[in-house]
C-alpha atoms as a PDB file:
ATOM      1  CA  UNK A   1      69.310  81.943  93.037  1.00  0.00           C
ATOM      2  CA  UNK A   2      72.166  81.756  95.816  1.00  0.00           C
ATOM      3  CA  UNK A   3      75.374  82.547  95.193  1.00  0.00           C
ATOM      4  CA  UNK A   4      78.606  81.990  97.785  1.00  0.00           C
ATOM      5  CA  UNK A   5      81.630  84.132  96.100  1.00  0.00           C
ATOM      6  CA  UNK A   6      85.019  83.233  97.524  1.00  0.00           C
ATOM      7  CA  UNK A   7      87.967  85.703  98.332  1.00  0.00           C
ATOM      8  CA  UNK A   8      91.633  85.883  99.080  1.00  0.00           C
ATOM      9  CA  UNK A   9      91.384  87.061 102.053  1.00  0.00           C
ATOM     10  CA  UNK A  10      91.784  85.234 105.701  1.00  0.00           C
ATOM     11  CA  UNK A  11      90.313  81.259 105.108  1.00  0.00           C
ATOM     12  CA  UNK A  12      86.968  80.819 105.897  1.00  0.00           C
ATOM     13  CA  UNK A  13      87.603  77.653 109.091  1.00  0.00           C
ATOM     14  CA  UNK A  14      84.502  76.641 109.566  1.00  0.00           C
ATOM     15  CA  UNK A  15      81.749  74.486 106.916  1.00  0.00           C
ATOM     16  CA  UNK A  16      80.296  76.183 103.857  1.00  0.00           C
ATOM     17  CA  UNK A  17      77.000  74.790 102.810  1.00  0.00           C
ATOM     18  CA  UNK A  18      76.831  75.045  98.798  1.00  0.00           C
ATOM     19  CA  UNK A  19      73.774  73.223  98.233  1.00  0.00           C
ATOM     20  CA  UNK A  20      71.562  74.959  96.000  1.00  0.00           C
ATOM     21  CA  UNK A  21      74.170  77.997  95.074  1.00  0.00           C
ATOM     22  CA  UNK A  22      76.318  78.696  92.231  1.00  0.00           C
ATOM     23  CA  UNK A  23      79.515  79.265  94.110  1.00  0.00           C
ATOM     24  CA  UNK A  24      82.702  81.737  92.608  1.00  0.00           C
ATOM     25  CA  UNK A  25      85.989  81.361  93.386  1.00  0.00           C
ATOM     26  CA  UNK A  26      88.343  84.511  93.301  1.00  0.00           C
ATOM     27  CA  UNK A  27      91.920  84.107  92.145  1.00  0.00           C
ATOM     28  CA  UNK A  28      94.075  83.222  95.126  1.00  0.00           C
ATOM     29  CA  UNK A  29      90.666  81.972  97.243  1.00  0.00           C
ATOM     30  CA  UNK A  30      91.782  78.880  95.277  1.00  0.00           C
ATOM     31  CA  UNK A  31      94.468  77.888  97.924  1.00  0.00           C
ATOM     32  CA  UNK A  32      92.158  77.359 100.723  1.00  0.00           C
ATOM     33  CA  UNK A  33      88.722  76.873  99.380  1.00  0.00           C
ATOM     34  CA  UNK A  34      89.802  73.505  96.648  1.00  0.00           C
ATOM     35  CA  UNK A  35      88.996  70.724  98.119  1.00  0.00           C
ATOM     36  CA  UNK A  36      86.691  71.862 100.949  1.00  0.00           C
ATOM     37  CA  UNK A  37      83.766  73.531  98.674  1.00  0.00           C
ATOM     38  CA  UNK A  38      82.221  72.965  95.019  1.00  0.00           C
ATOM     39  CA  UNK A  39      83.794  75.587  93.105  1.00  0.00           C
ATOM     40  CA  UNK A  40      81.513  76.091  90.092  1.00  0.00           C
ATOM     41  CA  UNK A  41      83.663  79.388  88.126  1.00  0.00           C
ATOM     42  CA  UNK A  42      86.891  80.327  89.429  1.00  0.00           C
ATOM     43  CA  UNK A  43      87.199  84.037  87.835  1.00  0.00           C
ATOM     44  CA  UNK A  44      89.801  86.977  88.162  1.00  0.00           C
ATOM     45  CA  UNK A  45      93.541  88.301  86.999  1.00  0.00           C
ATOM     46  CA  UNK A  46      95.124  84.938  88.879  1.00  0.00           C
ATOM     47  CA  UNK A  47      98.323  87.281  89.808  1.00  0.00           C
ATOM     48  CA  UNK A  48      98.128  85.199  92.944  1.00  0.00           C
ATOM     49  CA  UNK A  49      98.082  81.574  91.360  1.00  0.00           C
ATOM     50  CA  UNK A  50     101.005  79.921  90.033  1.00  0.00           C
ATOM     51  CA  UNK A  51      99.120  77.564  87.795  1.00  0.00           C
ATOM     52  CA  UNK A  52      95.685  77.907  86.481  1.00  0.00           C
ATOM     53  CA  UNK A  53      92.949  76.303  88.498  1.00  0.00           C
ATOM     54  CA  UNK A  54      89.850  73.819  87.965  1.00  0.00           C
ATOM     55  CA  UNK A  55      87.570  74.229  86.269  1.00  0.00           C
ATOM     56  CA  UNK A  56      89.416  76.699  83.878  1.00  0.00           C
ATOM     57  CA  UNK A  57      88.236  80.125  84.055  1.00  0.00           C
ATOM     58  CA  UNK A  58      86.280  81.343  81.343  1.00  0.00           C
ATOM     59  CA  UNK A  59      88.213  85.019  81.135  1.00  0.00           C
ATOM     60  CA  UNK A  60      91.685  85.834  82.436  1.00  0.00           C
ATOM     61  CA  UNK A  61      91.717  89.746  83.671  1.00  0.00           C
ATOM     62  CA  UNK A  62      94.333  91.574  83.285  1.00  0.00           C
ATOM     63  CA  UNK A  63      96.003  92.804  86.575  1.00  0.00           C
ATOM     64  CA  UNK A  64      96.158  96.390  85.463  1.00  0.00           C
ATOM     65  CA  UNK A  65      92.104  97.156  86.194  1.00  0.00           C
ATOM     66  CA  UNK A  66      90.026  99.590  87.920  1.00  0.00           C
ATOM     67  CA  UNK A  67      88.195  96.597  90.113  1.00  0.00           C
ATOM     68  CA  UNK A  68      88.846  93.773  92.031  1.00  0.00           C
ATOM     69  CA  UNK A  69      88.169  90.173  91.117  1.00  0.00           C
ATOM     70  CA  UNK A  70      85.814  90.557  94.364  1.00  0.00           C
ATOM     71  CA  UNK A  71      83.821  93.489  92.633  1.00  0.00           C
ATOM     72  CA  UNK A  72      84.123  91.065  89.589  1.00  0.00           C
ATOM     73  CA  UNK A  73      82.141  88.206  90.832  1.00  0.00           C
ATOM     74  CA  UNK A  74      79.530  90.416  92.300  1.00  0.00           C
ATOM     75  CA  UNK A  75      78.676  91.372  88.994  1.00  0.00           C
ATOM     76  CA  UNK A  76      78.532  88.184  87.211  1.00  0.00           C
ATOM     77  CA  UNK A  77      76.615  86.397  90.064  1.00  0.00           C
ATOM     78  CA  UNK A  78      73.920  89.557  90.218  1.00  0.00           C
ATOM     79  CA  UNK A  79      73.975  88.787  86.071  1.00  0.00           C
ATOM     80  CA  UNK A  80      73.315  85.257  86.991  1.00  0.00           C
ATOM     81  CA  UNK A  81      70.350  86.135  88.827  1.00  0.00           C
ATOM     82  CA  UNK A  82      72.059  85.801  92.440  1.00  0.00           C
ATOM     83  CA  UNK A  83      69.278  87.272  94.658  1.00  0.00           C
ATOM     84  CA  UNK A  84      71.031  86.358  98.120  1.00  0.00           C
ATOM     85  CA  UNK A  85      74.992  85.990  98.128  1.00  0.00           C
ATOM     86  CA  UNK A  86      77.642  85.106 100.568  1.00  0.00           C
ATOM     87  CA  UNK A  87      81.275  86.563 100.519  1.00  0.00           C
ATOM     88  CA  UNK A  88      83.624  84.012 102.360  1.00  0.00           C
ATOM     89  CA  UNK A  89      87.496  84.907 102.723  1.00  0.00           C
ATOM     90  CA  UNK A  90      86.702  88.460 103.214  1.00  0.00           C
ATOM     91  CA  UNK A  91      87.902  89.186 106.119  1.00  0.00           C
ATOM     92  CA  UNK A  92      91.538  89.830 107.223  1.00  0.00           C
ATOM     93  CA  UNK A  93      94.631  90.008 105.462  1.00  0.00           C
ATOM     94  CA  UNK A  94      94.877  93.783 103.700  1.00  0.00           C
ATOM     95  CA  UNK A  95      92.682  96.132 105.371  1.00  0.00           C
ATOM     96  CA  UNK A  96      91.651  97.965 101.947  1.00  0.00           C
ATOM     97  CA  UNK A  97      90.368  94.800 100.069  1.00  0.00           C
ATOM     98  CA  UNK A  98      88.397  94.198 103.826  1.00  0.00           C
ATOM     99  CA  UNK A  99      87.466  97.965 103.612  1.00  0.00           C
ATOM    100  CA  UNK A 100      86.657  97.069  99.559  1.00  0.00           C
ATOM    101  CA  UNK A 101      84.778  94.071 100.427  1.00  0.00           C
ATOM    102  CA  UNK A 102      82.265  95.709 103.008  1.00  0.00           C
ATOM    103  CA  UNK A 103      81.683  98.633  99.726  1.00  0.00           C
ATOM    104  CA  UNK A 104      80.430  95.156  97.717  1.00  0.00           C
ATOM    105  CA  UNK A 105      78.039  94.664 100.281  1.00  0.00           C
ATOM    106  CA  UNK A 106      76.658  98.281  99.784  1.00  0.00           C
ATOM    107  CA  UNK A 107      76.917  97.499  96.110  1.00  0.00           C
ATOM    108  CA  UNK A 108      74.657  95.077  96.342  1.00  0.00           C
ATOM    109  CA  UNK A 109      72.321  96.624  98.347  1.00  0.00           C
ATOM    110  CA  UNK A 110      71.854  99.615  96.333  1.00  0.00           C
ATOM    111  CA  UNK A 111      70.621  97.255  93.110  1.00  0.00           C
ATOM    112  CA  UNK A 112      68.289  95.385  95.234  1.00  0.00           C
ATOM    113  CA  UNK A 113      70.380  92.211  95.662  1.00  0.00           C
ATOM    114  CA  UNK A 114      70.926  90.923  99.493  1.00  0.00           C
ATOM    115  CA  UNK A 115      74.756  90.145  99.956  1.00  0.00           C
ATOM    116  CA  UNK A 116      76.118  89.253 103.878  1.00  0.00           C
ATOM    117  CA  UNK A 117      80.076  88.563 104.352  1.00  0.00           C
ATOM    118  CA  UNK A 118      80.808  86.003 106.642  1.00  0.00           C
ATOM    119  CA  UNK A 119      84.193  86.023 108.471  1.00  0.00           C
ATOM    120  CA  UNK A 120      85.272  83.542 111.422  1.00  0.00           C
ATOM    121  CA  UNK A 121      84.616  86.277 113.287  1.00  0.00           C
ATOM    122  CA  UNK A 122      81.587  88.353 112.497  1.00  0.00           C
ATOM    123  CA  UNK A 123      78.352  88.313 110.328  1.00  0.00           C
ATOM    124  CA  UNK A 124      78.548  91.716 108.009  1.00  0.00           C
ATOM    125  CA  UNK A 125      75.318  92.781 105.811  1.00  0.00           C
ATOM    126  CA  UNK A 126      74.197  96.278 104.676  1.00  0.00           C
ATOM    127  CA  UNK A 127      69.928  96.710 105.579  1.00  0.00           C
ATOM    128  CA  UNK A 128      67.599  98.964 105.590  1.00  0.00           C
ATOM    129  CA  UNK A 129      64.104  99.847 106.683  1.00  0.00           C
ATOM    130  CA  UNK A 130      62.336  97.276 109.457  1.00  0.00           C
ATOM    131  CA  UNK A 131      65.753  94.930 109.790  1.00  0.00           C
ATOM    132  CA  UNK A 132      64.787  91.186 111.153  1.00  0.00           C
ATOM    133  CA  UNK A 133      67.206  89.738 113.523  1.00  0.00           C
ATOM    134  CA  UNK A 134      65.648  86.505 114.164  1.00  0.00           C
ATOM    135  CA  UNK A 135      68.408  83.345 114.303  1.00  0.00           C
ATOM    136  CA  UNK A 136      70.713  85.809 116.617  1.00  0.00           C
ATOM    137  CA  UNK A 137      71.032  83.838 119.875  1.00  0.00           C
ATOM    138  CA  UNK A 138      70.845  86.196 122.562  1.00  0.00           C
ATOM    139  CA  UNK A 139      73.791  87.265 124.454  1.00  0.00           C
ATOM    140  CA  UNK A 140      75.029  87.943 121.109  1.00  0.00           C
ATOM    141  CA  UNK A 141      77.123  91.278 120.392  1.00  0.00           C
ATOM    142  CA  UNK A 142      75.684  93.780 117.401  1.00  0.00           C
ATOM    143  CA  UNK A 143      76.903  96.841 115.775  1.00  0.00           C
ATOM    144  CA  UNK A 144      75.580  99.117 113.457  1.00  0.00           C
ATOM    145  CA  UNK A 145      77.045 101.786 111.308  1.00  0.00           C
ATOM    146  CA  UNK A 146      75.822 104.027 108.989  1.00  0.00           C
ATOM    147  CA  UNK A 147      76.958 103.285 105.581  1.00  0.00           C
ATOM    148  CA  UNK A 148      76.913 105.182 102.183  1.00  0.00           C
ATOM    149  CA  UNK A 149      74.999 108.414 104.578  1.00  0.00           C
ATOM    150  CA  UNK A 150      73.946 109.263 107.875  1.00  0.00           C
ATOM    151  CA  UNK A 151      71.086 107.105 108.913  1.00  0.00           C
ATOM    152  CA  UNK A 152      68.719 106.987 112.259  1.00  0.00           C
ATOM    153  CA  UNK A 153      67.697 103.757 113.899  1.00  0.00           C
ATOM    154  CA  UNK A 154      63.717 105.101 114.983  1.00  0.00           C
ATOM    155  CA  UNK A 155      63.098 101.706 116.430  1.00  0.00           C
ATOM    156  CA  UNK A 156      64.264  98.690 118.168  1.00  0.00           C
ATOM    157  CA  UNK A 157      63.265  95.372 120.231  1.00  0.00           C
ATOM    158  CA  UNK A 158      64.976  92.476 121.783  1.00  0.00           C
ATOM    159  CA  UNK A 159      68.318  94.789 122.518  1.00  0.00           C
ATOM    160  CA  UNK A 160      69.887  95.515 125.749  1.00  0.00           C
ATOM    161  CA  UNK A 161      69.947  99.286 124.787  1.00  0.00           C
ATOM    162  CA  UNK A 162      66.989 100.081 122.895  1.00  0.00           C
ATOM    163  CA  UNK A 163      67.202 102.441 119.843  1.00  0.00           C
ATOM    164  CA  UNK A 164      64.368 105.307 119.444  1.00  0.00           C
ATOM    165  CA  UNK A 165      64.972 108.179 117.378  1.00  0.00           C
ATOM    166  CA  UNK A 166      68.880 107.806 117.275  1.00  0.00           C
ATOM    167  CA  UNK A 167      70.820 109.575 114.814  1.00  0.00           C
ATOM    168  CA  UNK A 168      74.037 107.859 113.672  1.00  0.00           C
ATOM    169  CA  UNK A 169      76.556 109.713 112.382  1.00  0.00           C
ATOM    170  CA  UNK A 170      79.295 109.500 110.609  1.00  0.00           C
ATOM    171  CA  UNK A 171      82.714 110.127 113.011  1.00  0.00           C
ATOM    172  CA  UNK A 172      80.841 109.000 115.888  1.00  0.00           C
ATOM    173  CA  UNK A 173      80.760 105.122 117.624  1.00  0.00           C
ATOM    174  CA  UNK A 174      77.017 105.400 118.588  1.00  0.00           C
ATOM    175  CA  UNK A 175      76.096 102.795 117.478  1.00  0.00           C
ATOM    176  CA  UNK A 176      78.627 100.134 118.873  1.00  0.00           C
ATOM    177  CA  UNK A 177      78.544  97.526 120.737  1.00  0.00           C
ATOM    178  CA  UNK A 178      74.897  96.208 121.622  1.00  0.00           C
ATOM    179  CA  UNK A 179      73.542  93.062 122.963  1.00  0.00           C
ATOM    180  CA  UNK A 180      70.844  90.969 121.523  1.00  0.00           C
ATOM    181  CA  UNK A 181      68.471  89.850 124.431  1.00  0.00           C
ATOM    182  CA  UNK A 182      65.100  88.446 122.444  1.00  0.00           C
ATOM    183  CA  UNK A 183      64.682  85.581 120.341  1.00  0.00           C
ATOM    184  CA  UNK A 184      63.018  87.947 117.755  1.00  0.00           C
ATOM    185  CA  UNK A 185      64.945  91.564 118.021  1.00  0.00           C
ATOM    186  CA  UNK A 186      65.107  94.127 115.207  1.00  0.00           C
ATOM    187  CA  UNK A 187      65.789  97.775 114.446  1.00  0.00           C
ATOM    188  CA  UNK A 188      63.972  99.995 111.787  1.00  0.00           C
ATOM    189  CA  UNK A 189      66.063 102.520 110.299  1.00  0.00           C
ATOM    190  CA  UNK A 190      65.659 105.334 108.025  1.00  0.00           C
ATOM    191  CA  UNK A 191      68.952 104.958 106.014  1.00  0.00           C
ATOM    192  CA  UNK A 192      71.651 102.349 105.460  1.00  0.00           C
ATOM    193  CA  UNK A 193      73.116 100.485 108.209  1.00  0.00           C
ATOM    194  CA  UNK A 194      76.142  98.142 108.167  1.00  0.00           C
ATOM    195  CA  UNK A 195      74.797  95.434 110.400  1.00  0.00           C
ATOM    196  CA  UNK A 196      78.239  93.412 112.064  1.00  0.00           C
ATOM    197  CA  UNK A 197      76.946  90.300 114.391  1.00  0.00           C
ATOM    198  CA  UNK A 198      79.371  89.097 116.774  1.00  0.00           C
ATOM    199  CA  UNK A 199      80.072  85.293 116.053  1.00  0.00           C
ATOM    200  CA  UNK A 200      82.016  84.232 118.904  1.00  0.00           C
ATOM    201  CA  UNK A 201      81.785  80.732 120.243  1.00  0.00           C
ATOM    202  CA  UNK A 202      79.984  79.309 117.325  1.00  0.00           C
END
């Protein structure tokens, strides 16, 4: 199952293809996703709504909790049997719901479940082990940081700066700003990386 979980975060500008996913709308995602996406379970504390949306959520949250909605929907799509999921609306507006958001991804990760955030400005996943990067058009920019510990990248292809044996650390920018150059790059790490993939001009 695919699941597409909406948040109240900067609007998502450009299409969202729904087809075949079960798609979540958080609270105050409401304002800019109705209308332009299927919205299949809106969900949260809907502090941010003025009126209740469609369809009706199941469960109203209270406000006072030690989540977010966004940490919310994660769970009940993974319950759902989500297997791949997209965050929309992630990106921007308070930097500790974006900070939040990119900890859902690691959430994810860590029970087995591949999650990717995508912003209007970047594509955001948490990987592991031999890391595909086929899709990225070259001349594409890509980052990686290690996320939840330090990790090392012992392998790489189809980057400007190839990667053998690097450590990255946390409190340093290593591993910042590469280019994609091959129609079939990759990196193999030992240890979490955030992956961020520049999406400029698309």
């Amino acid at each position: 199952m695919r699941a597409i979980i909406l948040l109240n975060g900067e609007p998502y500008a450009g299409k969202i293809d729904a087809e075949g996913a079960r798609v979540y709308c958080c609270d105050g995602a409401y304002r800019w996703a109705h209308g332009r996406v299927r919205i299949d379970e809106n969900l949260g504390d809907f502090d941010s709504l003025a009126s209740m949306p469609d369809p009706p959520p199941r469960e109203i949250y209270s406000a006072e909790k030690d989540m977010t909605d966004g940490e919310i929907a994660l769970g009940r799509a993974i319950s759902d049997g989500a297997r791949h999921i997209i965050f929309y609306g992630g990106g921007g507006g308070r930097e500790d719901h974006f900070l939040g958001n990119l900890h859902l991804l690691y959430a994810a990760f860590r029970r087995g479940v591949f999650a990717e955030m995508v912003t209007n400005y970047a594509r955001i996943f948490v990987g592991e082990g031999l890391i595909p990067l086929a899709g990225v058009r070259p001349g594409r920019t890509i980052s990686l940081l290690p996320f939840g510990a330090d990790a090392c990248v012992h392998e790489s292809g189809g980057l400007k700066y190839p990667l053998c044996d690097l450590p990255l650390r946390y409190g340093s920018t290593r591993g910042i700003s590469n280019v994609v150059q091959g129609e079939n790059a990759f990196v193999r790490s030992e240890g979490a990386l955030l992956v961020l993939i520049d999406r400029e001009g698309t």
